[in-house]
C-alpha atoms as a PDB file:
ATOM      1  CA  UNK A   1      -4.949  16.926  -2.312  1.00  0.00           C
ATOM      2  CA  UNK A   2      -5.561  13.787  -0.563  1.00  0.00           C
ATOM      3  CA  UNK A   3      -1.749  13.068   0.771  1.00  0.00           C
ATOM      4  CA  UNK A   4       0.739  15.384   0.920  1.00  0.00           C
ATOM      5  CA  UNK A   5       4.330  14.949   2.542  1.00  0.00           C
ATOM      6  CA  UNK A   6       6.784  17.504   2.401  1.00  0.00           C
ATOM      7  CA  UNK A   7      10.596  17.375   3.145  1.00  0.00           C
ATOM      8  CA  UNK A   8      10.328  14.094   5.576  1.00  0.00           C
ATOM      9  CA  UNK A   9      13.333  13.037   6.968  1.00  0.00           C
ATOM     10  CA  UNK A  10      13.558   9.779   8.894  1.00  0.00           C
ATOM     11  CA  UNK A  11      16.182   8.484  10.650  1.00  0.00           C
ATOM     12  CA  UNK A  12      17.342   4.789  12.012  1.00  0.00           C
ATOM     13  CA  UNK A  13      19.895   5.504  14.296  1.00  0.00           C
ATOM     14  CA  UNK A  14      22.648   8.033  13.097  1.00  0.00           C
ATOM     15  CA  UNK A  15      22.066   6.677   9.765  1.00  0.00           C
ATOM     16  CA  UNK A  16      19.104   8.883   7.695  1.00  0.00           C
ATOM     17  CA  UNK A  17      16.194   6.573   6.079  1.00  0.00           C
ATOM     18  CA  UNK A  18      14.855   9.501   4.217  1.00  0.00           C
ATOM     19  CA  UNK A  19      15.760  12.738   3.118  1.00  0.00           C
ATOM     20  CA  UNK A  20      13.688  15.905   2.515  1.00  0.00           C
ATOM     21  CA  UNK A  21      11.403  13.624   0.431  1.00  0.00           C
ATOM     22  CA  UNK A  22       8.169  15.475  -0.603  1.00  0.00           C
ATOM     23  CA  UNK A  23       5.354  13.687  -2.758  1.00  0.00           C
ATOM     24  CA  UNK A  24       1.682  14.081  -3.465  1.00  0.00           C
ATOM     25  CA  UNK A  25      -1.736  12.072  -3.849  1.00  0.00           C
ATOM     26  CA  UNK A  26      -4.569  13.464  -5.240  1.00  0.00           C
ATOM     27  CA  UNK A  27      -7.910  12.151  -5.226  1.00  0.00           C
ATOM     28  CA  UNK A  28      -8.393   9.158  -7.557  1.00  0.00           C
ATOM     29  CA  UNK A  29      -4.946   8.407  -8.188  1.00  0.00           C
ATOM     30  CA  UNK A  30      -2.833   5.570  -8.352  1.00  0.00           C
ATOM     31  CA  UNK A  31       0.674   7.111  -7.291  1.00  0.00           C
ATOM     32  CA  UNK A  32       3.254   4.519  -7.398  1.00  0.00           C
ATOM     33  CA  UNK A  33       7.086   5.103  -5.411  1.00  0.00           C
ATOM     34  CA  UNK A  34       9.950   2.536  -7.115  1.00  0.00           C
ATOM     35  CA  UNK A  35      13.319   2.152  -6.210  1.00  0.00           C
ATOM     36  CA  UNK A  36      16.039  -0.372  -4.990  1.00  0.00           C
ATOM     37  CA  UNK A  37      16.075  -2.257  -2.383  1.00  0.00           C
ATOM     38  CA  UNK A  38      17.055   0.262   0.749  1.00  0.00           C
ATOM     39  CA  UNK A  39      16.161   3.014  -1.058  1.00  0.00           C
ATOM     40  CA  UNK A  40      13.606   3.925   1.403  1.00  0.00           C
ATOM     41  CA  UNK A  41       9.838   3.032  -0.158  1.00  0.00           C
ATOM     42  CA  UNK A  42       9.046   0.804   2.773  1.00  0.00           C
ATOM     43  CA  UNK A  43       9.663   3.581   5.521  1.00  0.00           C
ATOM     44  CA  UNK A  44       7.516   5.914   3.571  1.00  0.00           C
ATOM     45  CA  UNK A  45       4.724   4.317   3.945  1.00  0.00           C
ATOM     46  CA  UNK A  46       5.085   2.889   7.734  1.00  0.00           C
ATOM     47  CA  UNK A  47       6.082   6.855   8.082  1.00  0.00           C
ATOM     48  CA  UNK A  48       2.127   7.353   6.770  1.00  0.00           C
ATOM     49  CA  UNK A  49       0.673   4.565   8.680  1.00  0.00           C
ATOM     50  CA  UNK A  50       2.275   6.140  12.044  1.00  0.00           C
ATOM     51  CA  UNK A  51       4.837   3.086  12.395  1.00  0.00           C
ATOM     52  CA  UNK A  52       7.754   5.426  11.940  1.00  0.00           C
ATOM     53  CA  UNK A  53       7.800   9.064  13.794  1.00  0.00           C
ATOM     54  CA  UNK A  54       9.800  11.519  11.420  1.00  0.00           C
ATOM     55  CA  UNK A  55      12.560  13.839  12.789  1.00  0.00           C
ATOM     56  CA  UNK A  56      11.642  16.501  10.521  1.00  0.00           C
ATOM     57  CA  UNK A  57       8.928  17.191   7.763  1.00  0.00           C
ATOM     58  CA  UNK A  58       5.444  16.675   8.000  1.00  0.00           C
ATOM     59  CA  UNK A  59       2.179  14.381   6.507  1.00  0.00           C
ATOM     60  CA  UNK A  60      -0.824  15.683   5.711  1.00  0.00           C
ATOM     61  CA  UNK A  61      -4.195  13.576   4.943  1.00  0.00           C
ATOM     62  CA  UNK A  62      -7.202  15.416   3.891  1.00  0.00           C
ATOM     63  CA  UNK A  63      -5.650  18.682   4.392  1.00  0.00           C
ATOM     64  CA  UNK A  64      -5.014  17.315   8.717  1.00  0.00           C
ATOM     65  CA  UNK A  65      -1.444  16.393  10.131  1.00  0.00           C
ATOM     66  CA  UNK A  66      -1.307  12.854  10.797  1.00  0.00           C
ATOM     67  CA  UNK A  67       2.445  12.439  11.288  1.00  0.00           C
ATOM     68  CA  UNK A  68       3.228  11.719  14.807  1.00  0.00           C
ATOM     69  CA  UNK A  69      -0.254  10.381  15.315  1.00  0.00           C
ATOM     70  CA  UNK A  70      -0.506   6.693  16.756  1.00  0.00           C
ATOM     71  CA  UNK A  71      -1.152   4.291  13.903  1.00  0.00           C
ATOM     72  CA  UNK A  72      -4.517   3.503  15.428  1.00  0.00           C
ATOM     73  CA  UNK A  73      -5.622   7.178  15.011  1.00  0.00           C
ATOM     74  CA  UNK A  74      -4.544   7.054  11.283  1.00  0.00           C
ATOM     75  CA  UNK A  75      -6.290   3.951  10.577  1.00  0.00           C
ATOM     76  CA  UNK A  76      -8.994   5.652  12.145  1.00  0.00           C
ATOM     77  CA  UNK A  77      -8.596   8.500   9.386  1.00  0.00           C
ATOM     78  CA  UNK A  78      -9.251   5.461   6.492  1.00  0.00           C
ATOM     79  CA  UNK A  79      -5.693   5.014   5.234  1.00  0.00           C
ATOM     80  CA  UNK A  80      -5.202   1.623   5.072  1.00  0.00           C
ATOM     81  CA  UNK A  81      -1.663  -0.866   5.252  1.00  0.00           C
ATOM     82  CA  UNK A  82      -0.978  -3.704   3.175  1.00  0.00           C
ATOM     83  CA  UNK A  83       2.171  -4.557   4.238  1.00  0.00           C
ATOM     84  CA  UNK A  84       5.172  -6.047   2.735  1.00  0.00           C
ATOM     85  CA  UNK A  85       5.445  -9.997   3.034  1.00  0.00           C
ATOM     86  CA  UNK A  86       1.327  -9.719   3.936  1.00  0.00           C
ATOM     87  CA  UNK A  87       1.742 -10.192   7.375  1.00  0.00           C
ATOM     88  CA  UNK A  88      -2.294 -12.496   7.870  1.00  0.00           C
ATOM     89  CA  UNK A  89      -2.394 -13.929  11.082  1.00  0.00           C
ATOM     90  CA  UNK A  90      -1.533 -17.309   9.968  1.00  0.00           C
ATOM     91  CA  UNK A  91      -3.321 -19.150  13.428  1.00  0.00           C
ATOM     92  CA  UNK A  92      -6.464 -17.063  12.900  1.00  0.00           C
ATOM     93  CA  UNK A  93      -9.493 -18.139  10.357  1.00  0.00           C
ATOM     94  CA  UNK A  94      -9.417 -16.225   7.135  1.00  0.00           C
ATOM     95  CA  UNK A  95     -13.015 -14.700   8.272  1.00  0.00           C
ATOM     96  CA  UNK A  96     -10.935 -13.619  11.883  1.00  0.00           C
ATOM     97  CA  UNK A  97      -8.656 -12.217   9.497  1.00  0.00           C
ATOM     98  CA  UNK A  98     -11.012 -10.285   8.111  1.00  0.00           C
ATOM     99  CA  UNK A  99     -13.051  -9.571  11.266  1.00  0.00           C
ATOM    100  CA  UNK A 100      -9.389  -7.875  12.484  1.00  0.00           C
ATOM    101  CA  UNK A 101      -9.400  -5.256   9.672  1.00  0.00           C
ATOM    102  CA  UNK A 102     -13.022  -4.155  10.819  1.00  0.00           C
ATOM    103  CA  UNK A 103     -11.400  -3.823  14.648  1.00  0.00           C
ATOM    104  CA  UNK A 104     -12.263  -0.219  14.647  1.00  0.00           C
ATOM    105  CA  UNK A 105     -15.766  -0.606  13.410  1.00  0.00           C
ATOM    106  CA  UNK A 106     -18.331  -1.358  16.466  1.00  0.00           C
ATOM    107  CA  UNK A 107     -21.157  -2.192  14.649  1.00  0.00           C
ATOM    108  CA  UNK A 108     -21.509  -5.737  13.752  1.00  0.00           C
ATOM    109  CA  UNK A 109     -24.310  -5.697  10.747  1.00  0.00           C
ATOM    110  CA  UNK A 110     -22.222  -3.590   9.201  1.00  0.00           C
ATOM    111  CA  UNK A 111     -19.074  -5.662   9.751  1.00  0.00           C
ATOM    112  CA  UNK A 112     -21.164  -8.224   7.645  1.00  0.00           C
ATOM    113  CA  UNK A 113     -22.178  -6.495   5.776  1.00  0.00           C
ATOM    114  CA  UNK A 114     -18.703  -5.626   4.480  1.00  0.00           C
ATOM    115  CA  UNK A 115     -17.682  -9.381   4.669  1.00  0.00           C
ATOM    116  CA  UNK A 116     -20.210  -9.736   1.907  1.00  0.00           C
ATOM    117  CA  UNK A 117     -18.828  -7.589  -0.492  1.00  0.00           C
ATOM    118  CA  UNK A 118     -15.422  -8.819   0.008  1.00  0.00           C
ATOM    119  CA  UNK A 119     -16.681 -12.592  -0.275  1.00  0.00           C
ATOM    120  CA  UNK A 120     -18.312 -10.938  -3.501  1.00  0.00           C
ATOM    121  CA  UNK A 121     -15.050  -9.708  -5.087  1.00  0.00           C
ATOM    122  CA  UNK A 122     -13.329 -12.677  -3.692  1.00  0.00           C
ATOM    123  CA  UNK A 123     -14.759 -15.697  -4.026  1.00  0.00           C
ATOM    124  CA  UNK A 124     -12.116 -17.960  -2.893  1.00  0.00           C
ATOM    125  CA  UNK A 125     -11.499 -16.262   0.389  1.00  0.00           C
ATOM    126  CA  UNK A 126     -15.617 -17.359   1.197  1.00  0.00           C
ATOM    127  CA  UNK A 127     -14.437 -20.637  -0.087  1.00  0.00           C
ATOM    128  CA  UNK A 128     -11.738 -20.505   2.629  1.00  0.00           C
ATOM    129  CA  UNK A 129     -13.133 -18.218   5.164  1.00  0.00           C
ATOM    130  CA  UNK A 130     -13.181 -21.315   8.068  1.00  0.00           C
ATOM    131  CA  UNK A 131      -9.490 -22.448   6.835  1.00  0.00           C
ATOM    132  CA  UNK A 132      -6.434 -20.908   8.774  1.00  0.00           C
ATOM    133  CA  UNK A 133      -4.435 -18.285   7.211  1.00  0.00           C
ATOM    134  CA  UNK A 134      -1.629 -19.853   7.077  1.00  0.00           C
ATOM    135  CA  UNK A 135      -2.399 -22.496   4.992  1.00  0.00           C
ATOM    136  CA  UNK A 136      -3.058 -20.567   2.403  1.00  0.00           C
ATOM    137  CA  UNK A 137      -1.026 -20.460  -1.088  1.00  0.00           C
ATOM    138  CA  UNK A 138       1.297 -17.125  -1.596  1.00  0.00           C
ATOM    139  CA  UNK A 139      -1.262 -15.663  -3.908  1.00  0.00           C
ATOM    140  CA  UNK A 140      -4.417 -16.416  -1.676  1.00  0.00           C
ATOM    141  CA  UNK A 141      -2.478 -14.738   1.460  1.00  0.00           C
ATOM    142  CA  UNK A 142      -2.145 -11.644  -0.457  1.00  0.00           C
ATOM    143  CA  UNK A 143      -5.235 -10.968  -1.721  1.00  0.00           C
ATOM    144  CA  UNK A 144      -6.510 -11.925   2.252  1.00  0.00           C
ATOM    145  CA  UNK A 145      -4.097  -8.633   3.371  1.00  0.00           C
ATOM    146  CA  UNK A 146      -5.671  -6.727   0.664  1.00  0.00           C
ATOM    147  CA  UNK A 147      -8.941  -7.713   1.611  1.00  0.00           C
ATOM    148  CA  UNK A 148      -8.547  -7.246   5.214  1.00  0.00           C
ATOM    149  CA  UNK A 149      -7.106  -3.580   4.544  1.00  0.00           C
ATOM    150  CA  UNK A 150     -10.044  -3.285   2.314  1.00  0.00           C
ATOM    151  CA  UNK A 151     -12.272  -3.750   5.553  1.00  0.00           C
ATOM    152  CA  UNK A 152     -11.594  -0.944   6.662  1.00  0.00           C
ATOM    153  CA  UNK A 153     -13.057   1.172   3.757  1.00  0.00           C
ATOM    154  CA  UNK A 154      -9.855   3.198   3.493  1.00  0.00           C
ATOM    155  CA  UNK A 155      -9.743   6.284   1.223  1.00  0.00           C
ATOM    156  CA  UNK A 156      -5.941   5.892   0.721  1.00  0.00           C
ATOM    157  CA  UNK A 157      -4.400   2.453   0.512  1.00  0.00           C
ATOM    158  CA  UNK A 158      -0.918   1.742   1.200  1.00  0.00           C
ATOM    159  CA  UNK A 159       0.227  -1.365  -0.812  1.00  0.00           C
ATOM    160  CA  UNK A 160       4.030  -2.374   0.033  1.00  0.00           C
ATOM    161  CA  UNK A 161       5.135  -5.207  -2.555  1.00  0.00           C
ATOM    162  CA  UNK A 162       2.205  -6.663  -3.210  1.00  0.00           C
ATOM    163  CA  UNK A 163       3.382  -8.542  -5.836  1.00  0.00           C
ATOM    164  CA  UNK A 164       6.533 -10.212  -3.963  1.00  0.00           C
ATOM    165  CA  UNK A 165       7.091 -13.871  -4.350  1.00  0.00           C
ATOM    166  CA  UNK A 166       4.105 -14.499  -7.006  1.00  0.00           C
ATOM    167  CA  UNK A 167       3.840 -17.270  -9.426  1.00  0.00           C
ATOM    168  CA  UNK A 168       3.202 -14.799 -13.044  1.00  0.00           C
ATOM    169  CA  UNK A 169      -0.100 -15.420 -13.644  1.00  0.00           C
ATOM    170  CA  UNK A 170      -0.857 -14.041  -9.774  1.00  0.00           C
ATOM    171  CA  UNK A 171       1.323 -11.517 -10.134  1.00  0.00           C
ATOM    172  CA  UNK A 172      -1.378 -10.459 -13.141  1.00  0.00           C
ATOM    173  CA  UNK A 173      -4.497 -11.102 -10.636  1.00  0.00           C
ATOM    174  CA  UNK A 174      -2.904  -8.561  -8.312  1.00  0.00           C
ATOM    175  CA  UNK A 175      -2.625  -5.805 -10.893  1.00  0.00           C
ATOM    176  CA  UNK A 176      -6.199  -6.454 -11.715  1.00  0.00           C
ATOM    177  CA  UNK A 177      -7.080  -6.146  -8.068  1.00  0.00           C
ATOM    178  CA  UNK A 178      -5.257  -2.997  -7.848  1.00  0.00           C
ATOM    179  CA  UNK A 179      -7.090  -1.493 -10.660  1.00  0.00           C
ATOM    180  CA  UNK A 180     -10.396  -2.259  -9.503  1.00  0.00           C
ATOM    181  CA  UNK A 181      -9.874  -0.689  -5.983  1.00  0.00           C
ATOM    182  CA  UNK A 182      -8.753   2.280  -7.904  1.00  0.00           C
ATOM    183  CA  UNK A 183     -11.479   2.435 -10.245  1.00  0.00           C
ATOM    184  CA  UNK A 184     -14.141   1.829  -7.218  1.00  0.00           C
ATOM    185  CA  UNK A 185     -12.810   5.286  -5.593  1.00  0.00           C
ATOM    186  CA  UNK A 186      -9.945   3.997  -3.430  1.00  0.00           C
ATOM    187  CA  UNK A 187      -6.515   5.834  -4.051  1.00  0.00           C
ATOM    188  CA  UNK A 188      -3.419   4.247  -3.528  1.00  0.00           C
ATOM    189  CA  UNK A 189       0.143   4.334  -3.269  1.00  0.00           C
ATOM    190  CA  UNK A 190       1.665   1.409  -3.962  1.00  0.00           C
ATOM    191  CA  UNK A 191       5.459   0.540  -3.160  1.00  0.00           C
ATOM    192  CA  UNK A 192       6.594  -2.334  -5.870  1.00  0.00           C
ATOM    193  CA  UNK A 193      10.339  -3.686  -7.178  1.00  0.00           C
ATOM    194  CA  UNK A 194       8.165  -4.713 -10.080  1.00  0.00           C
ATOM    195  CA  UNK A 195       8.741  -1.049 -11.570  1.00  0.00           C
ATOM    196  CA  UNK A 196       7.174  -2.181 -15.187  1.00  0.00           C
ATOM    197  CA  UNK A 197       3.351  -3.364 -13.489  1.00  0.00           C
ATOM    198  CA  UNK A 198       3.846  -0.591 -11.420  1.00  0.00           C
ATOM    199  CA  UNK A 199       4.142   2.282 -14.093  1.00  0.00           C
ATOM    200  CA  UNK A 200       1.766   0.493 -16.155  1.00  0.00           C
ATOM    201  CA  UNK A 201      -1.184   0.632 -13.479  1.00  0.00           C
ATOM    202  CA  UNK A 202      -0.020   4.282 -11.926  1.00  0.00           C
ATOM    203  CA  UNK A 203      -1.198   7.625 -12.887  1.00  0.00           C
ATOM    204  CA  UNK A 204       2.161   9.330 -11.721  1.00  0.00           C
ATOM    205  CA  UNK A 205       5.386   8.135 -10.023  1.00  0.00           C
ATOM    206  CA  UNK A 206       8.653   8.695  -8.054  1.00  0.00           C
ATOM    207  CA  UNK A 207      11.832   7.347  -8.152  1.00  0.00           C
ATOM    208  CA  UNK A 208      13.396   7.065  -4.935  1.00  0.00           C
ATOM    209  CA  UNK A 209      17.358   6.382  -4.460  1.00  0.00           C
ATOM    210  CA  UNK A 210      19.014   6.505  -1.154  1.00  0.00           C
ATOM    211  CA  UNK A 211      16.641   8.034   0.745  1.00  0.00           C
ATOM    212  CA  UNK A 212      15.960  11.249  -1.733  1.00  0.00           C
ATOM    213  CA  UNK A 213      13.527  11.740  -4.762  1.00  0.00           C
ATOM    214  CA  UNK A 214      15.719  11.814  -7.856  1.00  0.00           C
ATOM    215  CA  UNK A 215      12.990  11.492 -10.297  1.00  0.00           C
ATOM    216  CA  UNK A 216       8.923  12.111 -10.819  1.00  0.00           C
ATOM    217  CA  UNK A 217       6.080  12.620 -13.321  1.00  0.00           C
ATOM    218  CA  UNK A 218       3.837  11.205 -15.346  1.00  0.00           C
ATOM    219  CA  UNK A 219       3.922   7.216 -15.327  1.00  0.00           C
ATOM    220  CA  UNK A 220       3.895   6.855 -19.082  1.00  0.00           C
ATOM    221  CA  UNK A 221       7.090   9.560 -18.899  1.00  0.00           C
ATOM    222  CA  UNK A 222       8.582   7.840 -16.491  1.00  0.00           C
ATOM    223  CA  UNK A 223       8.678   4.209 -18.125  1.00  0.00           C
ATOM    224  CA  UNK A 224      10.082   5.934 -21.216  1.00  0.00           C
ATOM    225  CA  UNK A 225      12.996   8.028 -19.637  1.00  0.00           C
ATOM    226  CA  UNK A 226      16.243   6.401 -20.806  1.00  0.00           C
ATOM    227  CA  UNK A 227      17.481   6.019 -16.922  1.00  0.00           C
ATOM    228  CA  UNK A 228      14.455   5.145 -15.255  1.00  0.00           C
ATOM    229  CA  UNK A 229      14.585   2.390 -18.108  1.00  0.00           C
ATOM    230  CA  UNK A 230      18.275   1.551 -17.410  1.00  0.00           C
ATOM    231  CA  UNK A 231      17.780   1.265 -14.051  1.00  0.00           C
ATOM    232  CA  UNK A 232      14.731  -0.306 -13.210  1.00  0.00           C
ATOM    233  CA  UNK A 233      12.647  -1.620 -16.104  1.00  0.00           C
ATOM    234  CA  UNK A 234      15.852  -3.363 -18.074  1.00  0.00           C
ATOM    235  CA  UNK A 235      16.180  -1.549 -20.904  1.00  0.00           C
END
């Protein structure tokens, strides 16, 4: 078992986030959590990363509690954050960009050495590496966050809406990327309103509703169960 939460509980204010929500990642997997919006996804994952400390429950990466650790320490761990709305450092090179999701690594030929496979897999960020962040399109500032997480050569990667705000045919470009960091041995659990992709690229899922797991199983199960359909995939 590569993640494992059981019965977390989050609260903001009086008002609870999350509760008694339990869910696994094995090795390999692409796991993927869909709801509505408020339902909770987000604050599972900044839960993970160490952005949110749970009242009650507990995380466990690798078989080693990591929830209350500082989210530097769990980066540390390689569990890696792509974070809803991206989040690049729009005043900061798209190579600095980069360079920032290597922060933890000290050594710099093999901080290069890693640029070069991401320039490899992304062409157009080399093209762009001297041009500011923030220029960017919508489509090139996401795959720069999923690059930059990717710096980090995380075995679990958090992906929060990754496909938020796309044009389509991007929207398609960030599925492929998604499978292709699965298939080169990253797992990942990826939090997307776009319930169809989702289910279509994950290996098993979980339906979260006001703060509590209501549904979960196999992906292809899921996408066929009348409500699941109802709710989130139109049908």
């Amino acid at each position: 078992m590569l993640l494992e939460i059981t019965d977390l509980t989050i609260f903001y204010g009086k008002a609870a986030a999350l509760r008694g929500v339990s869910l696994e990642v094995h090795e390999g997997e692409i796991v993927t959590l869909i709801g509505a919006n408020g339902a909770g996804k987000t604050t599972t994952l900044n839960a993970v990363s160490g952005l949110l400390r749970p009242a009650s429950g507990q995380i466990l990466f690798d078989g080693k509690r990591v929830d209350g650790l500082a989210p530097h320490r769990i980066a540390r761990s390689n569990i890696g954050l792509v974070p809803e709305g991206r989040r690049v450092f729009a005043p900061m090179t798209v190579l600095e960009n980069l360079e920032m999701g290597a922060f933890l690594v000290d050594d710099k030929p093999e901080i290069a050495r890693r640029i070069g496979s991401i320039y490899e897999h992304f062409p157009v960020l080399k093209e762009r590496s001297h041009q500011l962040a923030g220029s960017l399109s919508g489509g090139e500032q996401q795959m720069l966050a999923i690059a930059r997480s990717l710096m980090g050569k995380p075995r679990l990667m958090l992906m929060d809406e990754p496909s938020m705000g796309l044009a389509p045919l991007m929207v398609q470009e960030v599925a492929r990327m998604v499978k292709v960091i699965n298939e080169s041995g990253v797992s990942i659990l990826l939090v997307e309103q776009n319930a169809r992709m989702a289910l279509s690229l994950a290996h098993r899922g979980y339906v979260l509703e006001v703060g509590s797991i209501t549904a979960r199983g196999n992906a292809k199960e899921l996408s066929t169960d009348p409500q699941v359909m109802k709710a989130y995939l139109g049908g």
